[in-house]
Protein backbone atom coordinates (compact mmCIF):
# COMPACT_ATOMS: atom_id res chain seq x y z
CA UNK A 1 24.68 -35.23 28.76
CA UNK A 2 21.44 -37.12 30.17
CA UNK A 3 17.95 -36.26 28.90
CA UNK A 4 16.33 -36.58 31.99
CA UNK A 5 12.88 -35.05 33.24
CA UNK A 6 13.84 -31.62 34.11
CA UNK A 7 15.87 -31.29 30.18
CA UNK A 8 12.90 -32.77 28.65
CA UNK A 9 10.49 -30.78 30.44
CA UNK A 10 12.82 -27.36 29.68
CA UNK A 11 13.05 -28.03 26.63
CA UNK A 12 9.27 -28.38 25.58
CA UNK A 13 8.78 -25.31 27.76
CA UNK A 14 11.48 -23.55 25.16
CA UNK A 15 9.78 -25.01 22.11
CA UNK A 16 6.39 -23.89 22.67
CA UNK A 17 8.19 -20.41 23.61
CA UNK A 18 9.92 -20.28 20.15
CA UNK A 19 6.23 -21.42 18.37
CA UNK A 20 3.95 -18.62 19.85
CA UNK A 21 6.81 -16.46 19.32
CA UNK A 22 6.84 -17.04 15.35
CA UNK A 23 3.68 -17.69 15.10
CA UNK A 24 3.10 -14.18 16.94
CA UNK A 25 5.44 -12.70 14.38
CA UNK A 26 4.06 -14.46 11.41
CA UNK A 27 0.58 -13.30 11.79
CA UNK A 28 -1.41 -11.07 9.51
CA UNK A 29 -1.99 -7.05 10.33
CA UNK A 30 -5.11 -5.96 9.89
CA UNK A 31 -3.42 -3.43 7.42
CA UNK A 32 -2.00 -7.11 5.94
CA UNK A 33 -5.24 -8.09 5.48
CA UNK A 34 -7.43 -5.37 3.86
CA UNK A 35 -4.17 -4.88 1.14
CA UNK A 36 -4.64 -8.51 0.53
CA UNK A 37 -8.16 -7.95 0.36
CA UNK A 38 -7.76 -5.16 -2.26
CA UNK A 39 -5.27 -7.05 -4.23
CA UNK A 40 -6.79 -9.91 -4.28
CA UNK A 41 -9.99 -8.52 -6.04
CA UNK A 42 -8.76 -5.35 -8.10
CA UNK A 43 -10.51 -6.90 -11.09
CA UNK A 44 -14.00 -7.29 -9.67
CA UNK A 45 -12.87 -3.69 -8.01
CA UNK A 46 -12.24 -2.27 -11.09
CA UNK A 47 -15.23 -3.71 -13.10
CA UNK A 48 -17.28 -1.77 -10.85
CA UNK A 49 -15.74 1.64 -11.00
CA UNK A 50 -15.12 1.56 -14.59
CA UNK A 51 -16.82 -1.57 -16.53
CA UNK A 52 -15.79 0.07 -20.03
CA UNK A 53 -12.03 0.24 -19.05
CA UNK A 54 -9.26 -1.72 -19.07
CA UNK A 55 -7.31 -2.29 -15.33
CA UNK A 56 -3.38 -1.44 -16.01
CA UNK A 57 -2.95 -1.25 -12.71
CA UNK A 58 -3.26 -0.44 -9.07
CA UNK A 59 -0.90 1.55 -6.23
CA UNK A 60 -1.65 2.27 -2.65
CA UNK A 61 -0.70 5.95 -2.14
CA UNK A 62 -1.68 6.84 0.96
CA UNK A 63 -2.57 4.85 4.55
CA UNK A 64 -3.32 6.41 8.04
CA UNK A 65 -4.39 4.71 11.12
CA UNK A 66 -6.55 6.39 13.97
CA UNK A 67 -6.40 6.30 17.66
CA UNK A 68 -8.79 4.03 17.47
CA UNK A 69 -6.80 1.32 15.31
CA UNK A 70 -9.04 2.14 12.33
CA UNK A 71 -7.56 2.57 9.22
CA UNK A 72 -7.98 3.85 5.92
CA UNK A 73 -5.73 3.08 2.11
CA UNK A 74 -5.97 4.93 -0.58
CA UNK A 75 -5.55 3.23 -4.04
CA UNK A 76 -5.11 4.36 -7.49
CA UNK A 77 -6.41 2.15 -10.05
CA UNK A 78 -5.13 2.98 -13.32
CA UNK A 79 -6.50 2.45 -16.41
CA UNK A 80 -6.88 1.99 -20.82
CA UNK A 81 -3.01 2.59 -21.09
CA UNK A 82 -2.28 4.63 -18.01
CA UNK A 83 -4.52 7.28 -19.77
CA UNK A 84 -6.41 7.98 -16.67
CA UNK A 85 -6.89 6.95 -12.75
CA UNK A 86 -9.43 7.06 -10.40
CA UNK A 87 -8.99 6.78 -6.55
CA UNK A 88 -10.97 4.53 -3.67
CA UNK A 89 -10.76 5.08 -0.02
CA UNK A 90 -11.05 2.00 2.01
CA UNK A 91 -12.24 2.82 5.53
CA UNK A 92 -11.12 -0.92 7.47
CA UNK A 93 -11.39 -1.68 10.75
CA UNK A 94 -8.65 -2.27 13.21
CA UNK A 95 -8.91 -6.51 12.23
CA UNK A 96 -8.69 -5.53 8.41
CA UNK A 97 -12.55 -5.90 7.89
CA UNK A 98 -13.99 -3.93 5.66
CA UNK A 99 -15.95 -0.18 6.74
CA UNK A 100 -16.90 1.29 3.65
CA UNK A 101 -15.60 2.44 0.05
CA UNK A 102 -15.48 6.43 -1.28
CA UNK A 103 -14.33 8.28 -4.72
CA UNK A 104 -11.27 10.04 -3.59
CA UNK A 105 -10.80 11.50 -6.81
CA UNK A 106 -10.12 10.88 -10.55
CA UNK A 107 -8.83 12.20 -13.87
CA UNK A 108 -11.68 11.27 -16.08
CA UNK A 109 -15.10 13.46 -16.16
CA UNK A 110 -16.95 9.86 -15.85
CA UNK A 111 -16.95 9.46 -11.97
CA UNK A 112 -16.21 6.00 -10.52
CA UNK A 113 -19.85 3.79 -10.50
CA UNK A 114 -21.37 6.06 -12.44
CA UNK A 115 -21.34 4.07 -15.83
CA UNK A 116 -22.36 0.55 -13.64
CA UNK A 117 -24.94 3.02 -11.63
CA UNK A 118 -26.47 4.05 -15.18
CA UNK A 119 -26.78 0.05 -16.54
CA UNK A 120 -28.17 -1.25 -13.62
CA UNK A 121 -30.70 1.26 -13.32
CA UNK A 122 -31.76 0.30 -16.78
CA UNK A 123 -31.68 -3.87 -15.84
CA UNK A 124 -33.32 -3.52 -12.73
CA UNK A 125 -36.79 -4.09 -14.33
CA UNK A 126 -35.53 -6.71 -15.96
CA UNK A 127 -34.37 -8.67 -12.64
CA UNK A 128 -36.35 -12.46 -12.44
CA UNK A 129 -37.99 -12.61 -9.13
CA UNK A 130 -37.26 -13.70 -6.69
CA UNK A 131 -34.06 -11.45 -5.63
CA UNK A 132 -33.63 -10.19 -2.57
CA UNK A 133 -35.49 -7.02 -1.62
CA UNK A 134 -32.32 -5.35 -0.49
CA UNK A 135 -30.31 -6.14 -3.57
CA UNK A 136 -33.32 -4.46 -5.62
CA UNK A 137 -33.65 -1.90 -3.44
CA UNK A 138 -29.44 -0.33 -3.81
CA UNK A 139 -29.78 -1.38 -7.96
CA UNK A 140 -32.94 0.97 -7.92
CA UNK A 141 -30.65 3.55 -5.92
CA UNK A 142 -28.46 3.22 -8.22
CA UNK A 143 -25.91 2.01 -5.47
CA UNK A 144 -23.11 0.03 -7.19
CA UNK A 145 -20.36 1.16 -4.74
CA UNK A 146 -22.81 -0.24 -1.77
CA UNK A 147 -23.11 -2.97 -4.13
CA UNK A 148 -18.88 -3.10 -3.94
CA UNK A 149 -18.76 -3.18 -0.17
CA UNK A 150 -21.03 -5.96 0.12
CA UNK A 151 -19.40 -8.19 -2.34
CA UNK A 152 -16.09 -7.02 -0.44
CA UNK A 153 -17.15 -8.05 2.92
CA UNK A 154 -18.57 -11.47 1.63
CA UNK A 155 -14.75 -12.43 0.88
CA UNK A 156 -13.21 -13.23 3.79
């Protein structure tokens, strides 16, 4: 067998073929993405809902996509020995970005945010200057799940 040209030529064709065709399959969902996202920062996730409580745990239990390619996953974070749960709603977009954060629900009669909502409407008056006016403005509001979604989105 020869290598001329027209072999050569075919096979660099096939190559770059086979390469956009695993690199095709090897890339990240947008559903991927935000679970890594979540994963990635259940801690800091956690902290905010409950800053009292010990993380056991978390498990998606629910994800639906829209028409639109919009999604949403519901996790459970679990926590102090499996003695209670409370779950978020992440609303992503269809590239895995972050949308927003709700309470879909918990076991516990302390809401999630409302124990980081409380402290940091007792530091804000204690915040040096200069911070940024928006930052002061959602600790006043009392805002910590705002708070989540920004420090969310900043981790790309």
């Amino acid at each position: 067998m020869t290598t001329g040209p027209v072999t050569l030529a075919r096979f660099a064709v096939l190559a770059a073929l086979v390469f956009l065709i695993s690199s095709q399959a090897h890339a990240e969902t947008g559903i991927e993405k935000a679970q890594k996202l979540v994963d990635d920062h259940k801690a800091v996730i956690a902290r905010f809902m409950h800053p009292t409580s010990a993380l056991d745990r978390i498990l998606c239990t629910k994800t639906r996509r829209y028409e639109t390619g919009e999604f949403y996953l519901i996790y459970a974070f679990y926590f102090d020995g499996d003695r209670y749960h409370s779950d978020l709603r992440f609303r992503f977009f269809e590239d895995g970005s972050l949308d927003s954060v709700e309470v879909a629900g918990t076991s516990t009669w302390i809401k999630p945010f409302q124990a980081s909502d409380l402290a940091l409407k007792a530091v804000t008056g204690l915040a040096p200057p200069p911070i940024n006016e928006r930052v002061i403005g959602l600790l006043k509001e009392g805002a910590t799940r705002t708070a989540l979604e920004f420090w969310l989105r900043s981790r790309k």
